[in-house]
Protein backbone atom coordinates (compact mmCIF):
# COMPACT_ATOMS: atom_id res chain seq x y z
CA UNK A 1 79.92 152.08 51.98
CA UNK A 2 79.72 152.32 47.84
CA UNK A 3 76.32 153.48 46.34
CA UNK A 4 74.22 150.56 45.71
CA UNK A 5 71.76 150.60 43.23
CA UNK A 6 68.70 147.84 44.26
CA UNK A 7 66.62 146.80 41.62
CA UNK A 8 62.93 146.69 41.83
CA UNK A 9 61.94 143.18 43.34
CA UNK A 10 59.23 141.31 40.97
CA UNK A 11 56.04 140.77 42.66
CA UNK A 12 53.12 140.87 40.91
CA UNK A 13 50.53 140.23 43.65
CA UNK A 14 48.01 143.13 45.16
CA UNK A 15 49.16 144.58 48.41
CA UNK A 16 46.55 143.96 50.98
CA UNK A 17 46.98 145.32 54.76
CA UNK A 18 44.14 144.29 57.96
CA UNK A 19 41.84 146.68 59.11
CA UNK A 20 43.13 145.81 62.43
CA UNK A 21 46.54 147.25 61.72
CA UNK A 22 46.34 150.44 63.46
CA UNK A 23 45.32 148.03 66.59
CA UNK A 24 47.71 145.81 65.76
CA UNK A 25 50.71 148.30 65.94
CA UNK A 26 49.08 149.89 69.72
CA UNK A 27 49.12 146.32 70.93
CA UNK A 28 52.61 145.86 69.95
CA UNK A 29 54.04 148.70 71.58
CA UNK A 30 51.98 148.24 74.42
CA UNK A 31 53.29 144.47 74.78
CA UNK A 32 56.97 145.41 74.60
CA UNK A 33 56.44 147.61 77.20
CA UNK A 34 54.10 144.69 79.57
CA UNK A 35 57.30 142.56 79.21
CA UNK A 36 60.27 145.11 79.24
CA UNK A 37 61.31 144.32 76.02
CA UNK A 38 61.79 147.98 75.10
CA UNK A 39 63.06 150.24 77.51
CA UNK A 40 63.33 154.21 76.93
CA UNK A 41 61.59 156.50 75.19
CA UNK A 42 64.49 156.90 72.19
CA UNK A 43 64.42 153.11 71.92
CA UNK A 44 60.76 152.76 72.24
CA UNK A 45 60.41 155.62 69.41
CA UNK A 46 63.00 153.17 66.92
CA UNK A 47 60.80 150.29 67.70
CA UNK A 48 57.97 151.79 67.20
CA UNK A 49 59.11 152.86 63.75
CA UNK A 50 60.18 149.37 62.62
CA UNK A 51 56.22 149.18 62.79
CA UNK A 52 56.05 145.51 63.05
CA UNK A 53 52.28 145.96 63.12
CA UNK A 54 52.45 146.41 60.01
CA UNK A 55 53.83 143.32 59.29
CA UNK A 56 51.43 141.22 60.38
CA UNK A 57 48.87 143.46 59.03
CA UNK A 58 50.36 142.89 55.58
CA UNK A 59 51.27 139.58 55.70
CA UNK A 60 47.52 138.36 57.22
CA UNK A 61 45.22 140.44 55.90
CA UNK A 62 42.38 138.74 56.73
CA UNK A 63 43.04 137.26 60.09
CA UNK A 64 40.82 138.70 63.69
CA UNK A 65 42.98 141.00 65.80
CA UNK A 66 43.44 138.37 68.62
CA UNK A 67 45.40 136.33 66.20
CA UNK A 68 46.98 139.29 64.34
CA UNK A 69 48.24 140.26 68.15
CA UNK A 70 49.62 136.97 68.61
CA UNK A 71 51.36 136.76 64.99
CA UNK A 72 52.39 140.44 65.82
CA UNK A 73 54.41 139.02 69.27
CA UNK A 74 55.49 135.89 68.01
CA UNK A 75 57.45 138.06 65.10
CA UNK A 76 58.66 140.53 67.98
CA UNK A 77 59.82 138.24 70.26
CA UNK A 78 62.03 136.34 67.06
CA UNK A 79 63.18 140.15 66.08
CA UNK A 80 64.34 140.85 69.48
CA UNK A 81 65.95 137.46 69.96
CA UNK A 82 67.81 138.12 66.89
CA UNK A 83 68.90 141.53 67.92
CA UNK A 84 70.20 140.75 71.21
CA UNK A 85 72.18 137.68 70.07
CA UNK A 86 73.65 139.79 67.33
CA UNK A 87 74.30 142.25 69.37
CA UNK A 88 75.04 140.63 72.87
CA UNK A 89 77.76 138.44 71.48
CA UNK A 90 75.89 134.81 71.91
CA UNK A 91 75.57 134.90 67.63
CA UNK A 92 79.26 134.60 67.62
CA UNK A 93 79.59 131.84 70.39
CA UNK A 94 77.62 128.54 69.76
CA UNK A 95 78.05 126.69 73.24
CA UNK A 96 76.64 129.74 74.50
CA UNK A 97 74.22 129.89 72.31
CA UNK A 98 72.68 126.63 72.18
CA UNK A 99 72.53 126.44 76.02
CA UNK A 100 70.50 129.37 75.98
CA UNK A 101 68.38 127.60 73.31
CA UNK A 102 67.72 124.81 75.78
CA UNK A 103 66.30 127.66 78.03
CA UNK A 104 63.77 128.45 75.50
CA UNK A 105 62.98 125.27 74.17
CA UNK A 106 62.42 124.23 77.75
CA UNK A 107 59.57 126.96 77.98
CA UNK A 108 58.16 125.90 74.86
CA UNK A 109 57.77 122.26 76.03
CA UNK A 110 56.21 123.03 79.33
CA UNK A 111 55.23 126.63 79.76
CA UNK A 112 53.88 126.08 83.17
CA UNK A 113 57.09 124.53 85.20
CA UNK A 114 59.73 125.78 82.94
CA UNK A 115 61.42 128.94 84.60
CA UNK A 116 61.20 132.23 82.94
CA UNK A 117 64.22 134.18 84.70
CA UNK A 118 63.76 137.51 82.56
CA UNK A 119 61.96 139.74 79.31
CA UNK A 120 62.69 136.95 76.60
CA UNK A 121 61.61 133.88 78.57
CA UNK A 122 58.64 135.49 79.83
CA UNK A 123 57.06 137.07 76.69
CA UNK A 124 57.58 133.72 75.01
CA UNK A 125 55.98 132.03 77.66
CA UNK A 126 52.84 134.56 76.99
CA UNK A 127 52.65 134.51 73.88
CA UNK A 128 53.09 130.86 73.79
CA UNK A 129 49.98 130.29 75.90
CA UNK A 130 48.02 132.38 73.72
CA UNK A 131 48.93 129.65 70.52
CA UNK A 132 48.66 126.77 72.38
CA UNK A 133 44.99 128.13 73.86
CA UNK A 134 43.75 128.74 70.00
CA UNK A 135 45.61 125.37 68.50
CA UNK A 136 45.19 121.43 68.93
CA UNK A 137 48.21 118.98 70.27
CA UNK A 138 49.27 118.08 66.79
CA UNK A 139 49.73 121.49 65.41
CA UNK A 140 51.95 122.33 68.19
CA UNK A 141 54.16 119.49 68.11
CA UNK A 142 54.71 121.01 64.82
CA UNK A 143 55.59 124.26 65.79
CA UNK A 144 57.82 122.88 68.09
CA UNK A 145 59.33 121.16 65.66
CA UNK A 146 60.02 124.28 63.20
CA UNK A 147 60.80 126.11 66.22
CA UNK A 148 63.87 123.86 67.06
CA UNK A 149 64.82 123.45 63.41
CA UNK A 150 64.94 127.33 63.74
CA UNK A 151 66.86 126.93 66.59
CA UNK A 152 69.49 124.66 65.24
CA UNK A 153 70.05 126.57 61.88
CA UNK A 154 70.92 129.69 64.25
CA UNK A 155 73.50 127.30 66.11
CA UNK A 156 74.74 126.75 62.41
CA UNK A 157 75.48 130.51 61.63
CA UNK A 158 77.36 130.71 64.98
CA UNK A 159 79.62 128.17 64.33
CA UNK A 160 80.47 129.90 60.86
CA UNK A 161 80.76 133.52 62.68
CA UNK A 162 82.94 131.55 65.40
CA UNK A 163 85.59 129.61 62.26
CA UNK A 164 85.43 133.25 60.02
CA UNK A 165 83.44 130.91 57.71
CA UNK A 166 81.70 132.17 54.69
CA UNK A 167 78.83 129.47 53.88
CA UNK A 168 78.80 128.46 50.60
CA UNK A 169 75.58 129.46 48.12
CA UNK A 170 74.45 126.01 48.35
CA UNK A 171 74.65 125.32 51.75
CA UNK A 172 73.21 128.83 52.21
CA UNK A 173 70.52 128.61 50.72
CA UNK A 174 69.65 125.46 52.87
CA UNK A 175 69.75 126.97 55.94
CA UNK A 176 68.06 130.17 54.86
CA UNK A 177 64.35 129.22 55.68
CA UNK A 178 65.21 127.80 58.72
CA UNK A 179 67.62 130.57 60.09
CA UNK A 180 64.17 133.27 58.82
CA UNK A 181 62.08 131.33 60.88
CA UNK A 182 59.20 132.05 58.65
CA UNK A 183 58.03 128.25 58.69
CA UNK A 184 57.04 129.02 62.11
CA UNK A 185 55.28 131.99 60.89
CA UNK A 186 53.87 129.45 58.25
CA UNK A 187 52.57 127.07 60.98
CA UNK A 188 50.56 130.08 62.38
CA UNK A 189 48.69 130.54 59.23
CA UNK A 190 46.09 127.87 60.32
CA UNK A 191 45.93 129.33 63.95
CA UNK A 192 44.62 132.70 62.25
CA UNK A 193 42.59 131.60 59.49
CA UNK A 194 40.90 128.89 61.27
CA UNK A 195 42.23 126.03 58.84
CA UNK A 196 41.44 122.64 59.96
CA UNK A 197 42.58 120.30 57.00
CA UNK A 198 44.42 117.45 57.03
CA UNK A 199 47.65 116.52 56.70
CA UNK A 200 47.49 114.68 53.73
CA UNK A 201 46.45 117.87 52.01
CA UNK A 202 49.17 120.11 53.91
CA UNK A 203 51.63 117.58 52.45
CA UNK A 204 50.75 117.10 48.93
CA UNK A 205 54.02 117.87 47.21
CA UNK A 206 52.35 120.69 45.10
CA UNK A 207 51.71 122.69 48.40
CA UNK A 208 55.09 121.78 50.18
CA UNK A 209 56.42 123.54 47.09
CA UNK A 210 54.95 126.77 47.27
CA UNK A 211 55.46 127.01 50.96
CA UNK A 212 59.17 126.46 49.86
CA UNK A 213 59.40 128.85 47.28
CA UNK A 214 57.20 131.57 49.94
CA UNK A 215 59.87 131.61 51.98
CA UNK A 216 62.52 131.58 49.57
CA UNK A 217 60.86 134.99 48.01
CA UNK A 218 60.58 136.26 51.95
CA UNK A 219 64.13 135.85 52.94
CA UNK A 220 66.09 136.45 49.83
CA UNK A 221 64.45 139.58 49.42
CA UNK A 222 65.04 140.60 53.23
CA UNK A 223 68.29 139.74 52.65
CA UNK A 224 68.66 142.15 49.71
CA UNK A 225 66.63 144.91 51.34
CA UNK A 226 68.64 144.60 54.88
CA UNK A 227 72.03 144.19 53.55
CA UNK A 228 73.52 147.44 54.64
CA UNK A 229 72.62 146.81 58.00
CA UNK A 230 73.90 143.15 57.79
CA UNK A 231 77.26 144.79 56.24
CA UNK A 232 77.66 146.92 59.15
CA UNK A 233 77.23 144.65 61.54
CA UNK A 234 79.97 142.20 59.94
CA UNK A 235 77.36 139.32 59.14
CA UNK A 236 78.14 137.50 56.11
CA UNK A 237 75.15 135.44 56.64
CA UNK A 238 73.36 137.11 53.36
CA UNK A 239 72.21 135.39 49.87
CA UNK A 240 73.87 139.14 47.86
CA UNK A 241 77.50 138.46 50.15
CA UNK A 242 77.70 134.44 49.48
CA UNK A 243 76.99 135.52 45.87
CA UNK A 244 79.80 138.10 45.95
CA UNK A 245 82.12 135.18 47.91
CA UNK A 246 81.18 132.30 45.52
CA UNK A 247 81.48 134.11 42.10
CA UNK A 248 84.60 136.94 43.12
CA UNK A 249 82.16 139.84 41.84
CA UNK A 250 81.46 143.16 42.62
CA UNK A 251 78.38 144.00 45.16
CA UNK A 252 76.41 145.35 42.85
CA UNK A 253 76.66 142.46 40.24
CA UNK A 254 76.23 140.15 43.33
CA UNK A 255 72.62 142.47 44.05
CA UNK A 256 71.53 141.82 40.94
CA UNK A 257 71.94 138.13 40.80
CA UNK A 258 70.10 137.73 44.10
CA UNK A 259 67.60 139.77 42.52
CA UNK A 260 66.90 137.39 39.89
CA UNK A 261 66.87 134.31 41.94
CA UNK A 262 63.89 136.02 43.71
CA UNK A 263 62.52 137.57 40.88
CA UNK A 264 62.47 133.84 39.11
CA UNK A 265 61.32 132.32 42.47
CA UNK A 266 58.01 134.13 42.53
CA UNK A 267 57.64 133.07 38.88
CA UNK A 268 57.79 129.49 39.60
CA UNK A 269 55.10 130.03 42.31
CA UNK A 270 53.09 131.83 40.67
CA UNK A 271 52.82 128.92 37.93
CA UNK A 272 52.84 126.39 40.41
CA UNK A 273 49.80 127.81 42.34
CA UNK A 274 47.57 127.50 38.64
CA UNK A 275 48.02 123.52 39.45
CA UNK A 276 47.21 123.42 42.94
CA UNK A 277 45.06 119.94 43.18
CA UNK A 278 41.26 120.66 43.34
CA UNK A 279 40.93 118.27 47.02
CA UNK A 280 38.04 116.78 48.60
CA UNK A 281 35.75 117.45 50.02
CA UNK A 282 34.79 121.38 49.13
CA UNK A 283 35.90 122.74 52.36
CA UNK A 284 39.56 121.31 52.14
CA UNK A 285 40.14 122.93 48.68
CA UNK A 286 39.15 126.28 50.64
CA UNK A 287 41.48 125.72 53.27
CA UNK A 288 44.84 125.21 50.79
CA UNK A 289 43.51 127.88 48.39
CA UNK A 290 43.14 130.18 52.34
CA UNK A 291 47.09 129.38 52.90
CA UNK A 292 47.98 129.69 49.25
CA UNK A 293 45.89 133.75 49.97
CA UNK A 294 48.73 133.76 52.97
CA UNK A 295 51.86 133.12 51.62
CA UNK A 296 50.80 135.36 48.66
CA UNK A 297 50.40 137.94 50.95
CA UNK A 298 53.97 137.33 53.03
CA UNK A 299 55.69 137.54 50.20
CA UNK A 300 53.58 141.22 48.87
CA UNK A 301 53.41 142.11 52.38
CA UNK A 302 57.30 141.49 53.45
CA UNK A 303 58.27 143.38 50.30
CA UNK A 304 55.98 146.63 51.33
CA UNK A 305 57.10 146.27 55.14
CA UNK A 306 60.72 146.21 54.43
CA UNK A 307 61.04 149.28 52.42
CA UNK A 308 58.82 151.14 54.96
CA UNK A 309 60.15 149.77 57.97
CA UNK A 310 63.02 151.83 59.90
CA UNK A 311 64.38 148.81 61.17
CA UNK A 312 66.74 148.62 58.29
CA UNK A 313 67.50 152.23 57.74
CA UNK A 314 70.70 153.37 59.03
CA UNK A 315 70.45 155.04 62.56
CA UNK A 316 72.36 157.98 63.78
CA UNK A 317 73.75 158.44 67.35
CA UNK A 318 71.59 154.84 68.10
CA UNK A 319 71.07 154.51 71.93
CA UNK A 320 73.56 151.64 73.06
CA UNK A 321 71.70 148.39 74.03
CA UNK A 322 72.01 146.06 76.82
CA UNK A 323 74.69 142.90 76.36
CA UNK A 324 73.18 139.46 77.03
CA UNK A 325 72.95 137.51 79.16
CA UNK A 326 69.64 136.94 77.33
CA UNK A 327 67.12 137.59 80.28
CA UNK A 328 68.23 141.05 79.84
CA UNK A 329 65.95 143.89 78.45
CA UNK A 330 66.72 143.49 74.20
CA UNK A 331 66.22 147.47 73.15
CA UNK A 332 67.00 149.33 76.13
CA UNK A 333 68.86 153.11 76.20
């Protein structure tokens, strides 16, 4: 693969990481293991350097390590998912793929009849509990909401992979917060910070917005920073290769023009968060100016996490991993 030179990503916001995080990271290795997500001790040592716990440490700084643990498995659980559909062959076959979906969905809709066959369904049944015991009826309609949409949006990307489809920017860009999954990761922001406003605040255009551009920031610059490993795996499901496909540049002219999208995207947030609207009463301004704090600090934190993380460094001699079907172990030697 050609030298690629990656431009510094604009971000002018503090990094900030919870106290909790060397907790955080224990609990995540320790919950892999509970479930059998991770199986070996060469696997266990590359998970364990993807350091997820840092993630959530970064990107909720403030939260209590009971909801850092369950942001911490949540994230997990969509990372291994991920993996073992790219890597299992489901990504590539949409049938397949949304059938399993209905497994999960299932589980998510009734946690307590729905059957939970193997590592995926059960750790998502745990750690579904664990929202649903900290969260009220309306907020998790809403996650299940996002979590379909999520769902859907991965359908999507199989059908491409299945046609040797290339999406197009537009329609790419589209999908993209819905294929991160990050709006689920959104939803949990009142679950750890204890927000109970209402939804006529959570809606206000003005805050829609910058949860918009958040996520924009968060997945165009994972797609920039995990584009080697995307490349290897064949994926064209990447803001830099749609770029490269759309305009018939080179890679690194197509890097740099992703660069500035994201570089102009935190811009425009940062501007937009100066007119936030002061709301009523007292304690409903502090809740929007709480999640504004979080999606500051996913888009800071993401940035730090992905060029520390070994999840997107290249590995040598990896262990080979199990093939779905799904209920099998997703890292495994």
């Amino acid at each position: 693969m050609e030298s690629l030179i990656k431009p510094p990503l604009h971000c002018p916001i503090p990094s900030a990481v919870n106290p909790h995080v060397e907790a955080i990271q224990r609990h995540s290795l320790d919950w892999v293991r509970a479930f059998q997500l991770v199986q070996g001790d060469t696997a266990l040592e590359r998970f364990a350097a993807s350091k997820f716990g840092w993630l959530a440490a970064r990107a909720y700084p403030d939260a209590g390590l009971d909801e850092a643990c369950i942001v911490v498995d949540w994230n997990v659980w969509l990372f291994m998912l991920d993996d073992q559909c790219d890597e299992g062959g489901i990504g590539k076959d949409p049938d397949r793929l949304q059938a399993y979906f209905a497994i999960l969905q299932a589980i998510l809709r009734d946690p307590d009849v729905a059957p939970c066959p193997g590592p995926l369904e059960q750790s998502l049944r745990d750690v579904w509990q664990r929202m649903r015991a900290r969260s009220t009826a309306a907020w998790q309609a809403r996650f299940l909401r996002d979590a379909e949409d999520y769902f859907d949006a991965c359908v999507w990307e199989a059908e491409n992979r299945a046609r040797g489809v290339v999406p197009t920017v537009a329609d790419y860009i589209h999908y993209r917060p819905l294929t991160g999954a990050l709006i689920t990761d959104v939803d949990l922001i009142d679950v750890t910070e204890h927000l109970r406003w209402p939804d006529v605040a959570r809606m206000h255009p003005v805050v829609q917005d910058l949860t918009a551009m958040a996520n924009n920031v968060v997945c165009w610059s994972n797609d920039i920073i995990s584009l080697e490993k995307e490349m290897r795996r064949g994926d064209v499901h990447n803001l830099v290769l749609t770029i490269r496909h759309r305009d018939g540049c080179t890679l690194q002219e197509a890097i740099f023009r992703a660069a500035a999208m994201h570089d102009a995207e935190v811009c425009r947030f940062l501007d937009l968060e100066e007119r936030l609207p002061v709301f009523t009463p007292a304690s409903v301004y502090a809740d929007a100016r709480h999640y504004v704090a979080v999606l500051r600090a996913w888009m800071r934190g993401n940035l730090d996490w992905g060029m520390d993380s070994g999840r997107y460094r290249p590995r040598e001699a990896a262990p080979a991993q199990q093939r779905i079907p799904p209920n099998d172990a997703a890292w495994a030697e």
